[in-house]
N, C-alpha and C. Protein backbone atom coordinates (compact mmCIF):
# COMPACT_ATOMS: atom_id res chain seq x y z
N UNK A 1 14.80 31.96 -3.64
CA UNK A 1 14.14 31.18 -2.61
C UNK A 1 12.71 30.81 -3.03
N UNK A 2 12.10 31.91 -3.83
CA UNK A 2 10.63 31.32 -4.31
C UNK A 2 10.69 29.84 -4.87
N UNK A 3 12.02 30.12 -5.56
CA UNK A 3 11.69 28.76 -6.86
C UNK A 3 11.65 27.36 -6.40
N UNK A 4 12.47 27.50 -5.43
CA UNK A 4 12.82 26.17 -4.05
C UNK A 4 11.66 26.16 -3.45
N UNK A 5 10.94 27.16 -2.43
CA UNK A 5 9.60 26.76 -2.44
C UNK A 5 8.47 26.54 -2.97
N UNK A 6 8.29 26.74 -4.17
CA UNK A 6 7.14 26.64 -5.15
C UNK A 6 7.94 24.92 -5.79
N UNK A 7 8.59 24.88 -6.08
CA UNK A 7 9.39 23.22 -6.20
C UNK A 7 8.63 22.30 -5.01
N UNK A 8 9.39 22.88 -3.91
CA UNK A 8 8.50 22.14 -2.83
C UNK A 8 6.90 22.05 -2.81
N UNK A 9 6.39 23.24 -3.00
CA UNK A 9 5.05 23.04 -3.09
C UNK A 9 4.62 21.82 -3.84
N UNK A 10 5.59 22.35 -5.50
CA UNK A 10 4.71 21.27 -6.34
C UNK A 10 4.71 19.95 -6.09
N UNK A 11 5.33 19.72 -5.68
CA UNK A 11 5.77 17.91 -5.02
C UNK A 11 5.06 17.78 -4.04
N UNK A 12 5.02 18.53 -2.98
CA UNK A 12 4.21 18.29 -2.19
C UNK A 12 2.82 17.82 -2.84
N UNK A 13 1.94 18.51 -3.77
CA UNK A 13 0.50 18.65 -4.06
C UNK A 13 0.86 17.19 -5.22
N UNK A 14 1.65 16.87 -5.39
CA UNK A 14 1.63 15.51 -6.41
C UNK A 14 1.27 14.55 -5.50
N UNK A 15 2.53 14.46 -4.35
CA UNK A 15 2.31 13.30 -3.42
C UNK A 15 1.25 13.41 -2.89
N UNK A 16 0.24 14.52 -2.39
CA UNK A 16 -1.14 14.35 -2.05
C UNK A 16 -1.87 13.68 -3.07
N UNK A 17 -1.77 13.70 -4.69
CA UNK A 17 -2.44 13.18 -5.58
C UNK A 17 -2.40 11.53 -5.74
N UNK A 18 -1.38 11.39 -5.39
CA UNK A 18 -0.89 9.87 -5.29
C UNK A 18 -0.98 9.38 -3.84
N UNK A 19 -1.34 10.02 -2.86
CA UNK A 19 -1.87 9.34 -1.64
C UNK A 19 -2.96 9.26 -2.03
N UNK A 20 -3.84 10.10 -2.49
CA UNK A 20 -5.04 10.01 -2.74
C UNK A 20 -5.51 8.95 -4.05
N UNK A 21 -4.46 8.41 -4.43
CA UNK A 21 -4.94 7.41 -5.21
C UNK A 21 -4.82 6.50 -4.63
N UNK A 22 -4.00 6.45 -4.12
CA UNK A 22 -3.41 5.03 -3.03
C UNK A 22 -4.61 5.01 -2.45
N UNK A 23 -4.73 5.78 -1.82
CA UNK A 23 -6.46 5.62 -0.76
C UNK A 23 -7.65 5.27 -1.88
N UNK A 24 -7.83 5.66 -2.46
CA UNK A 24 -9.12 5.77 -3.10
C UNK A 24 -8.75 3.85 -3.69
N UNK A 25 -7.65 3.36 -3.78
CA UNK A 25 -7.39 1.69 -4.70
C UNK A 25 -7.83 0.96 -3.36
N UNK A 26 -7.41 1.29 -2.16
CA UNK A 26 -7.43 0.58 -1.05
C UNK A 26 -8.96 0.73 -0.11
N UNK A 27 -9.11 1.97 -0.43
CA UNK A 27 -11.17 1.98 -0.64
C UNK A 27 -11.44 1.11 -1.23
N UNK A 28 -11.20 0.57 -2.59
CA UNK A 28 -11.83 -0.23 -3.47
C UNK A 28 -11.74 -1.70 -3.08
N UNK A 29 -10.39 -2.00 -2.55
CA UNK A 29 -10.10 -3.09 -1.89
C UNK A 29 -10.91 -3.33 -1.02
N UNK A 30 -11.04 -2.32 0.03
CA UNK A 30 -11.80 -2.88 1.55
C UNK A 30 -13.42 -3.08 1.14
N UNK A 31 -13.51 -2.06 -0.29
CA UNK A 31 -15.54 -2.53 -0.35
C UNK A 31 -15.66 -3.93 -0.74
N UNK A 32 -14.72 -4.25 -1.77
CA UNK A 32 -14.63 -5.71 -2.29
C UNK A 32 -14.16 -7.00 -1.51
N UNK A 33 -13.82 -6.71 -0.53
CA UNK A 33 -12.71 -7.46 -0.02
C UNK A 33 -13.40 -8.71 0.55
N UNK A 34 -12.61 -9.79 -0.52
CA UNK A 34 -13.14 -11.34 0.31
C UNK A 34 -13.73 -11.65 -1.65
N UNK A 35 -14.38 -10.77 -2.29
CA UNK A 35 -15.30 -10.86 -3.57
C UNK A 35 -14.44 -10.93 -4.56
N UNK A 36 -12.84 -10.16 -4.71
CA UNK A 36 -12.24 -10.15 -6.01
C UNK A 36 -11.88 -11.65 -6.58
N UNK A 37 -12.00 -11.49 -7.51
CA UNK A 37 -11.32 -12.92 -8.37
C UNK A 37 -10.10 -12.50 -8.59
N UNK A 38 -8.96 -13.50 -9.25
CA UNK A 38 -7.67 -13.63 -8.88
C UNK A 38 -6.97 -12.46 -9.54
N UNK A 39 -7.46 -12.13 -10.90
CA UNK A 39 -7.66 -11.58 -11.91
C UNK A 39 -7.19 -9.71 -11.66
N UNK A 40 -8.64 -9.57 -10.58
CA UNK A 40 -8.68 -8.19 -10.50
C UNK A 40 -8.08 -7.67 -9.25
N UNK A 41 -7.75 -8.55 -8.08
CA UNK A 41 -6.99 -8.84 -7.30
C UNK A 41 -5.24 -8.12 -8.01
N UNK A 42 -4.87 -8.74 -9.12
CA UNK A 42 -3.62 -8.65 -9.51
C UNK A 42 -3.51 -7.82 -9.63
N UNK A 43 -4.83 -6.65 -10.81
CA UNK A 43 -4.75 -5.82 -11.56
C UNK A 43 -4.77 -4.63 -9.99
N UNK A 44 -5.46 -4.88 -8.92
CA UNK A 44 -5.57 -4.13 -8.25
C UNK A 44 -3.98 -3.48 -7.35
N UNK A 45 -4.16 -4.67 -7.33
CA UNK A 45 -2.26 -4.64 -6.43
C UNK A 45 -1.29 -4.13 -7.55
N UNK A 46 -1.02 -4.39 -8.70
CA UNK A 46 -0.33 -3.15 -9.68
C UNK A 46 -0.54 -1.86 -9.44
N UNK A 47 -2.20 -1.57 -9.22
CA UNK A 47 -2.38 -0.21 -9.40
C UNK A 47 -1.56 0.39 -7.97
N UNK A 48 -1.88 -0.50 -6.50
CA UNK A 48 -1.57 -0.06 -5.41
C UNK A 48 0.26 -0.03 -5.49
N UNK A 49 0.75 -1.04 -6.55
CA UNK A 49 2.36 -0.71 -6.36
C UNK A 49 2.97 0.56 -7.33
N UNK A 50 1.92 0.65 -8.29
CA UNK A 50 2.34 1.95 -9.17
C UNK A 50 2.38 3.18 -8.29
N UNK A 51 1.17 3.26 -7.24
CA UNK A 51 0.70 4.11 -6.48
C UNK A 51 2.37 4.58 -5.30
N UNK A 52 2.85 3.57 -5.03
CA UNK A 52 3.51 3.77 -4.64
C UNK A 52 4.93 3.91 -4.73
N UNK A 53 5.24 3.04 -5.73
CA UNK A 53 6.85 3.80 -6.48
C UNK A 53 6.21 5.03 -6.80
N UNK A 54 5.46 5.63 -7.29
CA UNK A 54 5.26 7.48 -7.79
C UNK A 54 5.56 8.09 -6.05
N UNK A 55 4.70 7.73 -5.38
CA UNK A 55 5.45 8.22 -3.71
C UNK A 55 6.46 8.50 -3.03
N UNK A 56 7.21 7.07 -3.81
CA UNK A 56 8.65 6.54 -3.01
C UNK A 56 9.25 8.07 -4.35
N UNK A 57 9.20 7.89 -5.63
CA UNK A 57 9.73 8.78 -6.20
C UNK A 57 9.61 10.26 -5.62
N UNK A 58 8.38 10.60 -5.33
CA UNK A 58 7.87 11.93 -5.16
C UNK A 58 8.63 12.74 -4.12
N UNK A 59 8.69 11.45 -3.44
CA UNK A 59 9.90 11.55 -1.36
C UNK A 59 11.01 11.86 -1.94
N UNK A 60 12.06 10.83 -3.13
CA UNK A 60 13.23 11.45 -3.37
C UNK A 60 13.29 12.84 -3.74
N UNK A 61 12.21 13.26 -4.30
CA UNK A 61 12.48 14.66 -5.01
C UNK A 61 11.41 15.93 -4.33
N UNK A 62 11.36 15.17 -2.80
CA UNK A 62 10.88 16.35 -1.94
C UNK A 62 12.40 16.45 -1.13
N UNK A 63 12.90 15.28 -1.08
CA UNK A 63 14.22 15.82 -0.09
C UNK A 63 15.32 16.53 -0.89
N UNK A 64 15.28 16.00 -2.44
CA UNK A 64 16.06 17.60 -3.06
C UNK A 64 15.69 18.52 -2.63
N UNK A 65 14.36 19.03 -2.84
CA UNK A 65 13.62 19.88 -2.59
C UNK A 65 13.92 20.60 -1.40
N UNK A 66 14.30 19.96 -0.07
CA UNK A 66 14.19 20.24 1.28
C UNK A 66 16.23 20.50 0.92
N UNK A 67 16.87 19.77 0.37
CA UNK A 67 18.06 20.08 0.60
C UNK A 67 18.87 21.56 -0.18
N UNK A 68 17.98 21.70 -1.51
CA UNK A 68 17.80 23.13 -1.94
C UNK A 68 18.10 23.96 -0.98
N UNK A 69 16.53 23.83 -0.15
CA UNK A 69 16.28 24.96 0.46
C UNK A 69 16.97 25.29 1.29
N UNK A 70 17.78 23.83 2.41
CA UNK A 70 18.59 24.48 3.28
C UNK A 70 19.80 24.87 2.89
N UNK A 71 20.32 24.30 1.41
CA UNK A 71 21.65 24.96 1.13
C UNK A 71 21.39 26.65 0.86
N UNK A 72 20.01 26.84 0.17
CA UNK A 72 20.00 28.53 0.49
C UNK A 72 19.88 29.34 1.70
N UNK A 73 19.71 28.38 2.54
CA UNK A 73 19.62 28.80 3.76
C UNK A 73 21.34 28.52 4.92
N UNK A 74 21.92 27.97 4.20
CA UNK A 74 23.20 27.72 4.25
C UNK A 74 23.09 26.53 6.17
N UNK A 75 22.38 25.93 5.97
CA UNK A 75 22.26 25.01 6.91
C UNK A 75 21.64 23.87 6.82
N UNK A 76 22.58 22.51 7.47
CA UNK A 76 22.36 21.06 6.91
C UNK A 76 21.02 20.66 7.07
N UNK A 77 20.52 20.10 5.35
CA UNK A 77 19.65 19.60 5.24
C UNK A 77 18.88 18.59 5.95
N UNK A 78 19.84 17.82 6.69
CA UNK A 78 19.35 16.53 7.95
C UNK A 78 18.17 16.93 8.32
N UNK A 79 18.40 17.97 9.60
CA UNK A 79 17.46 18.67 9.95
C UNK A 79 16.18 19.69 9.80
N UNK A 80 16.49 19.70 9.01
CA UNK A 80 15.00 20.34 8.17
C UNK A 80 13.83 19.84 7.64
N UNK A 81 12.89 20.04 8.06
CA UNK A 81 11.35 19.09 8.44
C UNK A 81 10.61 20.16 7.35
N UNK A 82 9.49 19.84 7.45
CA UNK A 82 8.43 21.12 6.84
C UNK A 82 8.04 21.41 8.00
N UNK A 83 7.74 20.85 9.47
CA UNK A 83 7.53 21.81 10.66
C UNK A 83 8.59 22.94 10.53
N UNK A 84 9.82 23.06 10.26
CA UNK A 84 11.22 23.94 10.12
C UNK A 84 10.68 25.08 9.65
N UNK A 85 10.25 24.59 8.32
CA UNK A 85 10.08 25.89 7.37
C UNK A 85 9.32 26.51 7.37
N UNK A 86 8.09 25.61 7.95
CA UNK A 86 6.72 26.75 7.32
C UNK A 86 6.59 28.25 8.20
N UNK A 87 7.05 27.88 10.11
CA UNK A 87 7.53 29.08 10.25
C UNK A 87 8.29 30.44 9.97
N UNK A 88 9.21 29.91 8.41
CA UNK A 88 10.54 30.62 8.19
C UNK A 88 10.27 31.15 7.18
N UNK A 89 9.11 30.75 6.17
CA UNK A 89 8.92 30.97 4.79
C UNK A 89 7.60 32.15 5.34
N UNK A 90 7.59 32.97 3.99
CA UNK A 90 6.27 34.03 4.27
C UNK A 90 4.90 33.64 4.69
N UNK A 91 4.22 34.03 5.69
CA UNK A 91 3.03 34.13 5.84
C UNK A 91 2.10 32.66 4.60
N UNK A 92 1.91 33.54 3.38
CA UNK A 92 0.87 33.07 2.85
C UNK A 92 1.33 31.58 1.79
N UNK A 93 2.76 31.45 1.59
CA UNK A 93 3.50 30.21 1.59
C UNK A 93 3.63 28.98 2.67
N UNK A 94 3.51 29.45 3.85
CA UNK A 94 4.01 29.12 5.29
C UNK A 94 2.78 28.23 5.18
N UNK A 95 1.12 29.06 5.22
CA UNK A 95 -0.28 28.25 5.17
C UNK A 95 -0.54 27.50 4.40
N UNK A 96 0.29 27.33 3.16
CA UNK A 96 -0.14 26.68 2.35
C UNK A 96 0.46 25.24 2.37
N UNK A 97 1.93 25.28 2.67
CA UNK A 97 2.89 24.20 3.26
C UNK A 97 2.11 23.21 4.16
N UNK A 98 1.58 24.06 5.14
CA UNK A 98 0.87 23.75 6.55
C UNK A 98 -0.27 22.66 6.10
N UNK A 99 -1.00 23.43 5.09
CA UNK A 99 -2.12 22.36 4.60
C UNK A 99 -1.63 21.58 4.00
N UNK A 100 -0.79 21.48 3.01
CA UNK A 100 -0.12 20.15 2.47
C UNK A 100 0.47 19.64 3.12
N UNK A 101 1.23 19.49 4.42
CA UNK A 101 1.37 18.84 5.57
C UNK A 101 0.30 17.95 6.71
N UNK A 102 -0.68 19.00 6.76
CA UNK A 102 -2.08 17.95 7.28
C UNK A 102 -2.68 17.15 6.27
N UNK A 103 -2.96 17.53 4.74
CA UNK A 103 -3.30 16.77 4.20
C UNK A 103 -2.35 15.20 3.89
N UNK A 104 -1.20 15.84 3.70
CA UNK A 104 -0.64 14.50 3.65
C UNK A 104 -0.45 13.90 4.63
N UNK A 105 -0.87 14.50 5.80
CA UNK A 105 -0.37 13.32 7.27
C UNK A 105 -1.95 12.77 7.51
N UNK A 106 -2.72 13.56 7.40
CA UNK A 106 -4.32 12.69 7.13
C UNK A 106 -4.52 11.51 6.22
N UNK A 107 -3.88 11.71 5.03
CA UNK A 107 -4.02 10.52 4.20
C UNK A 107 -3.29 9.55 4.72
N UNK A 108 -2.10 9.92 5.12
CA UNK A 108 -0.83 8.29 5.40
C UNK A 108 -1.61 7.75 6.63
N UNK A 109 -2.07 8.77 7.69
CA UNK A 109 -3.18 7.96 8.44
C UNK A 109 -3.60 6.85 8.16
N UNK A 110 -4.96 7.64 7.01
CA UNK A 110 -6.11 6.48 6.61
C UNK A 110 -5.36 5.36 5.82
N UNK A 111 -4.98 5.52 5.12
CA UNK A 111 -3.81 4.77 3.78
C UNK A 111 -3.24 3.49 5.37
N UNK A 112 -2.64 4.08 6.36
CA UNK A 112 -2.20 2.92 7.42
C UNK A 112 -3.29 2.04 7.59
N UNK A 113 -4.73 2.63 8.12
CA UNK A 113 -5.54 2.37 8.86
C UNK A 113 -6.47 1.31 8.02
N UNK A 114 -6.40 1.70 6.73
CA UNK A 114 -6.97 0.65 5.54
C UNK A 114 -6.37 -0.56 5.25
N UNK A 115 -5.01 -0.17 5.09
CA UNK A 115 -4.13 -1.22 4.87
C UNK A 115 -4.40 -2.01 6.33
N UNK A 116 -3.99 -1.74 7.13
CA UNK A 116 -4.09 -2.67 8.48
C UNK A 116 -5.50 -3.88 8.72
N UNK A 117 -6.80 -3.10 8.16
CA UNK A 117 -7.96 -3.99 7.99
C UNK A 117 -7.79 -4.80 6.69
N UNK A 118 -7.31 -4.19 6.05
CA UNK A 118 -7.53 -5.47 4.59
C UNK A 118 -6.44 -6.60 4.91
N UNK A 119 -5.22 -5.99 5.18
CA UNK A 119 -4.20 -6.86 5.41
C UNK A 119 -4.62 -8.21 6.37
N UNK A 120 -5.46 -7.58 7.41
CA UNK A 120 -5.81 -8.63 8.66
C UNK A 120 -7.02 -9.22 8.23
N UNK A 121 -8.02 -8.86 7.16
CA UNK A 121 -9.02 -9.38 6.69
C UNK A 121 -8.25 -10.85 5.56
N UNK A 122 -7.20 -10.69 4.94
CA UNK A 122 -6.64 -11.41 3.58
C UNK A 122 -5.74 -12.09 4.48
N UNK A 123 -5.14 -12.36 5.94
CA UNK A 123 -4.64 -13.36 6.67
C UNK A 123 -5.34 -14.11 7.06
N UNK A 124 -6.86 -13.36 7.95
CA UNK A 124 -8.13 -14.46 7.85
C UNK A 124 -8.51 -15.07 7.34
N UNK A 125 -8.87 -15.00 5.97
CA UNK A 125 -8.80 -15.53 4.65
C UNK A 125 -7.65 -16.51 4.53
N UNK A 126 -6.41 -16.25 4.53
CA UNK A 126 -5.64 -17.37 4.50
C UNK A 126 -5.65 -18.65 5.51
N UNK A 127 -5.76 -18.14 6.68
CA UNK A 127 -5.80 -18.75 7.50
C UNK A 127 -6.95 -20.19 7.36
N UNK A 128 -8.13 -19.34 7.04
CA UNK A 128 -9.53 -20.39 7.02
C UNK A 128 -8.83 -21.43 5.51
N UNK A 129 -8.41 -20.85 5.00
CA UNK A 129 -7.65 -21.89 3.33
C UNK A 129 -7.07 -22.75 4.03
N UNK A 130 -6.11 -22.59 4.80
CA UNK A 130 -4.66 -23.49 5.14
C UNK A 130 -5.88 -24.37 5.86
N UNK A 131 -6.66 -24.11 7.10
CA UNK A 131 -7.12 -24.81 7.97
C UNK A 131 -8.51 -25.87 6.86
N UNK A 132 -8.83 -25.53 5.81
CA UNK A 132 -9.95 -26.24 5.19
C UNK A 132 -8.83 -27.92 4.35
N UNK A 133 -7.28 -26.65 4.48
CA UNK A 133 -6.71 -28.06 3.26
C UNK A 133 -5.95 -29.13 4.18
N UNK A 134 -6.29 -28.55 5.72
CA UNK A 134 -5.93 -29.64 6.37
C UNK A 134 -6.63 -30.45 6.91
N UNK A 135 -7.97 -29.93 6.65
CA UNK A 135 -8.86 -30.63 7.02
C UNK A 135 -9.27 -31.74 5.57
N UNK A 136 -9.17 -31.70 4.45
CA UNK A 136 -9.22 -32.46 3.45
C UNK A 136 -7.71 -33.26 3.69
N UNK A 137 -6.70 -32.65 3.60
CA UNK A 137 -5.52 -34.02 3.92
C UNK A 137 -5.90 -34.75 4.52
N UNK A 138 -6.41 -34.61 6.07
CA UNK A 138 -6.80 -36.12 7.17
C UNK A 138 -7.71 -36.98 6.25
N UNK A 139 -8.60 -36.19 5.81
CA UNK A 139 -10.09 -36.56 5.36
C UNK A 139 -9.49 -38.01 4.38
N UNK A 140 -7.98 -37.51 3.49
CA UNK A 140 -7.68 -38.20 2.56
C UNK A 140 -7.02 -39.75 3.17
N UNK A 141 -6.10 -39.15 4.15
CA UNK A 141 -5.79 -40.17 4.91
C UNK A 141 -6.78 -41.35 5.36
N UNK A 142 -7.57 -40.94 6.32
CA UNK A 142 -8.20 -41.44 6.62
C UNK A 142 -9.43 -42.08 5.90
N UNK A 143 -9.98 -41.46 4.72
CA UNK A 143 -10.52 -43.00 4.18
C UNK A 143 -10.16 -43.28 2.61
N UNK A 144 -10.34 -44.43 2.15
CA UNK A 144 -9.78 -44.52 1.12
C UNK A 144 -10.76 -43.97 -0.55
N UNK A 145 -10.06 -43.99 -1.41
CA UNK A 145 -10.07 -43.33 -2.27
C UNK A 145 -10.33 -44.29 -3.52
N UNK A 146 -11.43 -43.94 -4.56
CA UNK A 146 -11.70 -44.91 -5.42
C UNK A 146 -10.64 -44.40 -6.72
N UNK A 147 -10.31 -45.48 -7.46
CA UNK A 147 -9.79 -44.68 -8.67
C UNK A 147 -10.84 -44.61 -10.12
N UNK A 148 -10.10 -44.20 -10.92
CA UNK A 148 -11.15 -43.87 -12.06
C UNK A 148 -11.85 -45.08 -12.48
N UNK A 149 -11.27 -46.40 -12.56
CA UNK A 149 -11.80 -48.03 -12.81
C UNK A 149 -12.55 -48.32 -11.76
N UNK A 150 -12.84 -47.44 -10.39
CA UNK A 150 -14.21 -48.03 -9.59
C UNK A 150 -13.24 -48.88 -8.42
N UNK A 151 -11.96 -49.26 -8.01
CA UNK A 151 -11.17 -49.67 -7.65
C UNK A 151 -10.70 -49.13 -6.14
N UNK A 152 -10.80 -49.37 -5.15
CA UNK A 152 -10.15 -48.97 -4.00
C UNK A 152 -8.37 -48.52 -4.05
N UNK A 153 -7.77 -47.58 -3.89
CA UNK A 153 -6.57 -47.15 -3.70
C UNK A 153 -6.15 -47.70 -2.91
N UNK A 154 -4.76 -48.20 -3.15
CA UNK A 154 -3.82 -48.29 -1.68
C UNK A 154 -3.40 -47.59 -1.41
N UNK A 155 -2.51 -47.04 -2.27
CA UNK A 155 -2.01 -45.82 -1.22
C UNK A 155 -2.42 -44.40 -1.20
N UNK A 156 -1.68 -43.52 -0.37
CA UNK A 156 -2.59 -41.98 0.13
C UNK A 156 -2.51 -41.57 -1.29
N UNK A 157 -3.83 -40.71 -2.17
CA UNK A 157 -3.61 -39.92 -3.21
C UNK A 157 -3.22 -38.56 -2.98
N UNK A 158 -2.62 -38.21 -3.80
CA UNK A 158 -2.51 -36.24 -3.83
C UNK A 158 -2.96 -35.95 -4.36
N UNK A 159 -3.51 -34.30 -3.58
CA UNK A 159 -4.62 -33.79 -4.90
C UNK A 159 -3.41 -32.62 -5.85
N UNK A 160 -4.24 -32.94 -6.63
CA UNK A 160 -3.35 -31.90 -7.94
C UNK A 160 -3.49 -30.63 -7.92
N UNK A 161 -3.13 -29.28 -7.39
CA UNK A 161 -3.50 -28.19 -7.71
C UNK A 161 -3.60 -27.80 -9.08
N UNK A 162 -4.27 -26.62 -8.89
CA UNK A 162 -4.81 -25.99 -10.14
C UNK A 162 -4.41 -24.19 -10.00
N UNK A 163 -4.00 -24.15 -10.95
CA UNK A 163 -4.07 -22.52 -10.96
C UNK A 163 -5.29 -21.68 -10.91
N UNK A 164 -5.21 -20.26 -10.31
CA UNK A 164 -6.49 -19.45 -10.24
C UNK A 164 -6.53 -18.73 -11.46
């Protein structure tokens, strides 16, 4: 039974390491946010998706972890939480569970609470884009357009995008 809980432990204290990176990329996001160029923007959002396949991984191999334990405990894994165990496991295992349980429910907190401002900060942001390029479409419509020979356009021009 140790080895199943010390398994659990260790996973547990990874996925705190990788929330805590997740948080600490999405810190970086919210100080910058509105300032990145397209560039570091990209590089940033890699780091935040690496951050999180290691999570999504870390989860599959806490619920081995959790299904271990209840097969030594000879009862279905479904039901078995870390609220379950930490009462069931010794004393000074039990506290330690406990803290890697607040710590990781503190981080997915903040990790929500960050994401939710940047996310709603980078729709604002979109929003003011869409509303500036509709305000240049009328603009285009409505008056006319010289061409490169000094020449009045007839008809509506398009503008050409450009990559960032």
């Amino acid at each position: 039974m140790d080895r199943e809980l010390n398994a659990l432990l260790e996973v547990l204290q990874q996925e705190i390491h990788q929330h805590q990176a997740l948080e600490s990329e999405l810190d970086n996001e919210a100080a910058l946010d509105g300032t990145l160029n397209g560039g570091d923007l990209l590089r940033l959002q890699a780091k935040k998706n690496a951050c999180v396949r290691a999570i999504r991984d870390l989860e599959a191999r806490r619920i081995q972890a959790v299904a271990r334990i209840a097969a030594a405990w000879g009862e279905p894994a479904e039901g078995l939480t870390l609220r379950k165990i930490i009462p069931r496991v010794p004393e000074e295992q039990g506290a330690t569970l406990a803290r890697c349980h607040a710590e990781l429910m503190r981080l997915v907190t903040r990790i929500r609470a960050l994401a939710l401002v940047t996310g709603g900060n980078a729709q604002a942001r979109l929003k003011a884009i869409d509303a500036t390029l509709g305000v240049i479409k009328e603009a285009l419509k409505m008056h006319p357009i010289y061409s490169e020979e000094g020449r009045l356009q007839k008809r509506t021009p398009t503008l050409k995008s450009t990559s960032a």
